[in-house]
N, C-alpha and C. Protein backbone atom coordinates (compact mmCIF):
# COMPACT_ATOMS: atom_id res chain seq x y z
N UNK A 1 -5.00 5.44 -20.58
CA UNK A 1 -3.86 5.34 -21.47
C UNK A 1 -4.34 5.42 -22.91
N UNK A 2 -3.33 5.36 -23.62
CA UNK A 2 -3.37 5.83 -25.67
C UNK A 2 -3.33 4.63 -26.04
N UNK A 3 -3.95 4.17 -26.94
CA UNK A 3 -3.80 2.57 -27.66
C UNK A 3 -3.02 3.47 -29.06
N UNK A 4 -1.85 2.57 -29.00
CA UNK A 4 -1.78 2.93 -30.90
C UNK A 4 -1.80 1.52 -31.40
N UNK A 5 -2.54 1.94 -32.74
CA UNK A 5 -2.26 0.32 -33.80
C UNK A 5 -2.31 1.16 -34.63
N UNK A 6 -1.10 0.29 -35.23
CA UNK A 6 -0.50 0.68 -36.76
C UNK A 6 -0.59 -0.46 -37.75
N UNK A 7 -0.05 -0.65 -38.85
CA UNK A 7 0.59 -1.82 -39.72
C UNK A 7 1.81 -2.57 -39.18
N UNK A 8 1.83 -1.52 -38.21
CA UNK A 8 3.33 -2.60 -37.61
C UNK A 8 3.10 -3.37 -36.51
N UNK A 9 3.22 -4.59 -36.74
CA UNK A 9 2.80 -5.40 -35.35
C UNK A 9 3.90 -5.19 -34.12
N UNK A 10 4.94 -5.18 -34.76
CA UNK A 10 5.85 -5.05 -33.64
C UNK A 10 5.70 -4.38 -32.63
N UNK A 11 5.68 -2.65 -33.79
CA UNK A 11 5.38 -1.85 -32.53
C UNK A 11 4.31 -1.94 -32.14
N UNK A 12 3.36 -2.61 -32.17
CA UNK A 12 1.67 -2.70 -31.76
C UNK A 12 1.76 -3.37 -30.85
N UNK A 13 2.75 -4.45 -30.39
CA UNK A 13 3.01 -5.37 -29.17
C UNK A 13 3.52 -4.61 -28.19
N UNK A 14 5.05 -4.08 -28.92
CA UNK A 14 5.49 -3.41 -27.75
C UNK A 14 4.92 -2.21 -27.19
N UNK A 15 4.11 -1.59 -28.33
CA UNK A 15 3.26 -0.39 -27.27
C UNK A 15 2.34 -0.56 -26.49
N UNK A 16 1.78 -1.89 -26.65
CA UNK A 16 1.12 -3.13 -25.56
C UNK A 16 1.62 -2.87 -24.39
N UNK A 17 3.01 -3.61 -24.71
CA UNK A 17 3.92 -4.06 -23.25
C UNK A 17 4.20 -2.49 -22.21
N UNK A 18 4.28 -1.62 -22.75
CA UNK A 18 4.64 -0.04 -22.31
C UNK A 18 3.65 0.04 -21.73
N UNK A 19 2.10 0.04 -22.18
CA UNK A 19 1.12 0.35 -21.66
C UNK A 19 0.45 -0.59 -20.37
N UNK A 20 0.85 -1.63 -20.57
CA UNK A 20 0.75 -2.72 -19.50
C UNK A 20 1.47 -1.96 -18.22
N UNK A 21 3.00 -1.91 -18.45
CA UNK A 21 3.35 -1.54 -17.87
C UNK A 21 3.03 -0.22 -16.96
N UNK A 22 2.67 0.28 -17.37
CA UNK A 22 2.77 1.65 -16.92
C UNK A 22 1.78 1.91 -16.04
N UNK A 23 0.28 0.91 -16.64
CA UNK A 23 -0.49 0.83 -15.62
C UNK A 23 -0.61 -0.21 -14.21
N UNK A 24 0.40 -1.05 -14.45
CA UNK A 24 0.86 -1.59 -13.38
C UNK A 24 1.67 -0.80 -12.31
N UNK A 25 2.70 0.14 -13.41
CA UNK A 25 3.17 0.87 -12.09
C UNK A 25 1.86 1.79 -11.17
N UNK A 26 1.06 2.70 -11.80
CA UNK A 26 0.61 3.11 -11.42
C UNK A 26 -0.63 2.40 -10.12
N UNK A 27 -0.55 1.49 -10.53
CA UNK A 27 -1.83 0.79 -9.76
C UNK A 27 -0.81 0.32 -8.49
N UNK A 28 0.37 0.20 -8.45
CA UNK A 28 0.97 -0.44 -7.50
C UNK A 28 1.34 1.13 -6.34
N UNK A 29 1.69 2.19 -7.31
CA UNK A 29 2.07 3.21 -6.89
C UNK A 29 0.90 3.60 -5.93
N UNK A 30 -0.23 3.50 -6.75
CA UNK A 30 -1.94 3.94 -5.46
C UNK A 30 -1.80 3.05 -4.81
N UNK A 31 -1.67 1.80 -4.58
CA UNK A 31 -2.02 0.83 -3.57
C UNK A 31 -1.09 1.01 -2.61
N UNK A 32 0.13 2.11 -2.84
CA UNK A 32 0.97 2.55 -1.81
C UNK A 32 0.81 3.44 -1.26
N UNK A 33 0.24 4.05 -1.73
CA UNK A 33 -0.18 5.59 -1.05
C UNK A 33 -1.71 5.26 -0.49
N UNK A 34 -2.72 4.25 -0.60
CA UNK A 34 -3.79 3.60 0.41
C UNK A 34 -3.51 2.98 1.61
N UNK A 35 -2.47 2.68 1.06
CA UNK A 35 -2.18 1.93 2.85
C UNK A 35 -1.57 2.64 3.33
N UNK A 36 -0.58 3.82 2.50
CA UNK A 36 0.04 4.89 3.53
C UNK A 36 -1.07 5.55 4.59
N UNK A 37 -1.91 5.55 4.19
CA UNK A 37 -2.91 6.77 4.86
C UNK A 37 -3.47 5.66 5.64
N UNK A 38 -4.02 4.61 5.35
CA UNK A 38 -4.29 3.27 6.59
C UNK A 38 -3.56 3.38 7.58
N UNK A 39 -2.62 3.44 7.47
CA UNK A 39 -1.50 3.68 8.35
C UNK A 39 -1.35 4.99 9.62
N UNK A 40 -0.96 5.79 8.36
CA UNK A 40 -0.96 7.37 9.52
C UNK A 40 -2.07 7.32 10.29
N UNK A 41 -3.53 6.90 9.27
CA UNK A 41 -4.88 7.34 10.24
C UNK A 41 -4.30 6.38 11.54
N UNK A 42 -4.51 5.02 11.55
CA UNK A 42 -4.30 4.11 12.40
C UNK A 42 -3.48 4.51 13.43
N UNK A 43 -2.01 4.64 13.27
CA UNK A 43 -1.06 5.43 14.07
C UNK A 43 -1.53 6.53 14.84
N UNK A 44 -2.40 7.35 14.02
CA UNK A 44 -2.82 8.38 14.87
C UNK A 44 -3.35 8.50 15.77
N UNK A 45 -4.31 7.27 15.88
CA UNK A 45 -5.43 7.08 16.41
C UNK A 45 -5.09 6.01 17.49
N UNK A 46 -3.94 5.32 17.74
CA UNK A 46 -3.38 4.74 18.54
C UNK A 46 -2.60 5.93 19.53
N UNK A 47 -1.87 6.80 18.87
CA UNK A 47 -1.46 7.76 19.49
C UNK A 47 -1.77 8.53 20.36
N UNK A 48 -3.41 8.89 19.70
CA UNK A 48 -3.91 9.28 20.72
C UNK A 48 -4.97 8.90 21.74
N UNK A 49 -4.87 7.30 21.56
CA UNK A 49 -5.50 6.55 22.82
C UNK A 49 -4.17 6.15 23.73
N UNK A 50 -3.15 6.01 23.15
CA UNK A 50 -1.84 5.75 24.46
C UNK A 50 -2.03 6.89 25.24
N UNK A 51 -2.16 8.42 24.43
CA UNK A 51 -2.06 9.34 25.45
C UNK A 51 -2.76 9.32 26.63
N UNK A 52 -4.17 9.07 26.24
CA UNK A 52 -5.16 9.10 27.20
C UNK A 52 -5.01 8.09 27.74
N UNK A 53 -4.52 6.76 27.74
CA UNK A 53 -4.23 5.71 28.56
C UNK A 53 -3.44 5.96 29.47
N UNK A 54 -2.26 6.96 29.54
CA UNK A 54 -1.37 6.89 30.45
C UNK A 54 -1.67 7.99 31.14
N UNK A 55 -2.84 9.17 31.11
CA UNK A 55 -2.92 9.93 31.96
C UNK A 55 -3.85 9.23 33.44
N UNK A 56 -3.05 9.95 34.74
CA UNK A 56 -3.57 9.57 35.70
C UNK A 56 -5.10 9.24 35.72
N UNK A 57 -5.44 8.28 36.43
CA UNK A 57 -7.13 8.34 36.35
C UNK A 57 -7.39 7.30 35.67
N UNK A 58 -6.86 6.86 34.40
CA UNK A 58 -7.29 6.22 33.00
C UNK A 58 -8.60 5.01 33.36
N UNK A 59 -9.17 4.93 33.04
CA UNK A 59 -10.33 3.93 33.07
C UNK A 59 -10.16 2.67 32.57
N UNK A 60 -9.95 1.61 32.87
CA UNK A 60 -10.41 0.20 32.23
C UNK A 60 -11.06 0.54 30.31
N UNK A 61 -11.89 1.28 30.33
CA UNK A 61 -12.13 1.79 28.91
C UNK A 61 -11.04 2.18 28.04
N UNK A 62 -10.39 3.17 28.77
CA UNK A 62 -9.51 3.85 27.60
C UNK A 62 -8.46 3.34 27.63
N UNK A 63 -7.84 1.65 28.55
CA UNK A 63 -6.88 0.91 28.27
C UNK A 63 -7.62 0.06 27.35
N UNK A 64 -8.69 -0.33 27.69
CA UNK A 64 -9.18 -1.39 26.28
C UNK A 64 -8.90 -0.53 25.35
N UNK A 65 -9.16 0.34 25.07
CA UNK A 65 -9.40 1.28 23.07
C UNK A 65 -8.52 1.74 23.22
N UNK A 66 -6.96 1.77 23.90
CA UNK A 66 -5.94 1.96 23.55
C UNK A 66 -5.31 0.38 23.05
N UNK A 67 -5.50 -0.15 23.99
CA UNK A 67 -5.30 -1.73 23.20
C UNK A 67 -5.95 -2.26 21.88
N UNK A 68 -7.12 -1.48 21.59
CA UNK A 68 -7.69 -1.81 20.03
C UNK A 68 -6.99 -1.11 19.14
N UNK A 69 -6.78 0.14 19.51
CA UNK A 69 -5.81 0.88 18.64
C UNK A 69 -4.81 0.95 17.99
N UNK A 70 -4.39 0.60 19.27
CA UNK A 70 -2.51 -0.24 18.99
C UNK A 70 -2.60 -1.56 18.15
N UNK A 71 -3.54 -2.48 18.43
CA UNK A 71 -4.05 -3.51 17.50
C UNK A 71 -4.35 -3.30 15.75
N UNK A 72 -4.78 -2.47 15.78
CA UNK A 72 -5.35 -1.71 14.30
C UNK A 72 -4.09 -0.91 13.96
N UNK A 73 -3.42 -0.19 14.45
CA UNK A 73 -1.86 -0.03 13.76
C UNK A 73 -0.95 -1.02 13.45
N UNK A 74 -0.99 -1.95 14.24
CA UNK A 74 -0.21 -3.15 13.65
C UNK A 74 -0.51 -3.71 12.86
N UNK A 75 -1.74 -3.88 12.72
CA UNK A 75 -2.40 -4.82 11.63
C UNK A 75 -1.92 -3.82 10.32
N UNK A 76 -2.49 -2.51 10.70
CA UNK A 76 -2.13 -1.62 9.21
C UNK A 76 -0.28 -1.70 8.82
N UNK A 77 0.19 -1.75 9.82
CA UNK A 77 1.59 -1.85 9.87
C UNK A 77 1.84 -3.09 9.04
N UNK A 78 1.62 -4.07 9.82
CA UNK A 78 2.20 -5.44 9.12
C UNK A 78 1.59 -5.18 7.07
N UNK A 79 0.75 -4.71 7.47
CA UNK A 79 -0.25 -5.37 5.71
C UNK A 79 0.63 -3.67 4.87
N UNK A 80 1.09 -2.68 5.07
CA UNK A 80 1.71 -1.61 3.99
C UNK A 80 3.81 -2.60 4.77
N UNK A 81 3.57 -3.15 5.54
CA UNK A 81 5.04 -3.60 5.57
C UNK A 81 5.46 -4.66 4.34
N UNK A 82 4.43 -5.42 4.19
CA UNK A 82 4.13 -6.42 3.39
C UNK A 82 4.27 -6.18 1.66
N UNK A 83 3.38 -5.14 1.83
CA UNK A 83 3.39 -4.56 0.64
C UNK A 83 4.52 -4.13 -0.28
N UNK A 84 5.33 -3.14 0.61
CA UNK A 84 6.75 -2.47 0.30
C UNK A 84 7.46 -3.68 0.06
N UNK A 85 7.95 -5.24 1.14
CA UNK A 85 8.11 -5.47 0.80
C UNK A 85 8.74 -6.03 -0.70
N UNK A 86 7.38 -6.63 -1.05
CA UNK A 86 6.61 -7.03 -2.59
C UNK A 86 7.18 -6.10 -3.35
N UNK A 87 6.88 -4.67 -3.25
CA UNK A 87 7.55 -4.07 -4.21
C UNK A 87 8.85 -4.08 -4.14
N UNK A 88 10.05 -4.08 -3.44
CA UNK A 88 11.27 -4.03 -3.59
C UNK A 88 12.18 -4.98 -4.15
N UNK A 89 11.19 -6.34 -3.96
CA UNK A 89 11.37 -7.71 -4.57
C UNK A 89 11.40 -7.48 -6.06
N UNK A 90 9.71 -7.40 -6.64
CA UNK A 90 9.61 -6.60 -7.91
C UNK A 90 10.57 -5.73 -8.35
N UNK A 91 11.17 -4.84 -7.50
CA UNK A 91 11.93 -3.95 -8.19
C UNK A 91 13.07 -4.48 -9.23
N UNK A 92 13.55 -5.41 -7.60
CA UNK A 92 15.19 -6.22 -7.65
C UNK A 92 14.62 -7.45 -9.09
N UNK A 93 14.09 -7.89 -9.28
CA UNK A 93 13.65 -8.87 -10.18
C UNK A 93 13.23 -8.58 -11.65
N UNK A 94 12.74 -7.05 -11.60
CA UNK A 94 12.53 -6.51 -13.08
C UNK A 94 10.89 -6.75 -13.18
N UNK A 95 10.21 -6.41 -14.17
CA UNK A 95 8.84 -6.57 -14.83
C UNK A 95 8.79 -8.08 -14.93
N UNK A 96 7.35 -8.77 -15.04
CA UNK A 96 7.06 -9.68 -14.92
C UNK A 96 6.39 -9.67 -16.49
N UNK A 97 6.87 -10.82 -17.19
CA UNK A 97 6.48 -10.82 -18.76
C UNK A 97 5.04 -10.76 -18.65
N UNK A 98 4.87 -10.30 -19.60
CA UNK A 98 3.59 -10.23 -20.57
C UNK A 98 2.45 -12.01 -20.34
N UNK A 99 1.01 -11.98 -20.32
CA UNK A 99 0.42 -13.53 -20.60
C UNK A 99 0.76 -13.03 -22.42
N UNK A 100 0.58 -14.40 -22.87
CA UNK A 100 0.55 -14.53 -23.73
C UNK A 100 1.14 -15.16 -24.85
């Protein structure tokens, strides 16, 4: 981001507060799109151990690591569910002031 300082304090605060901001959105915005992909990978990878779990034959193995799988999507599930959450709360509530 741009720092401005001028003689004017005012605007020197509030172009503070803009810049605060903005990198908050952004940092919240990546931390959404990291767990998106936690996710898909996870999902995927559950997906395609159910498959192989349910074909005839299936081994004691590929029900365990379909059961880890499915385990590791939920987990990724619950923790980007969590997240969204948080943000929609944030949304409904507005910016969180400034320390200071």
């Amino acid at each position: 981001m741009f720092s401005i300082v001028t003689a004017y304090p005012l605007l020197d605060t509030y172009a503070r507060i803009v810049e605060a901001a903005a990198e908050a959105k952004f940092a919240e915005e990546h931390a959404t799109g990291r767990l998106t992909l936690d996710f898909v990978k996870e999902a995927g990878e559950a997906s395609c151990a159910l498959i192989t779990a349910q074909l005839p034959g299936a081994s004691i193995k590929d029900l365990q690591t379909a059961l880890r799988e499915v385990e590791q999507a939920d987990n990724a599930s619950a923790t980007v569910i969590s997240h969204l959450q948080a943000r929609i709360r944030r949304a409904r509530e507005g910016p969180t002031p400034p320390d200071g």
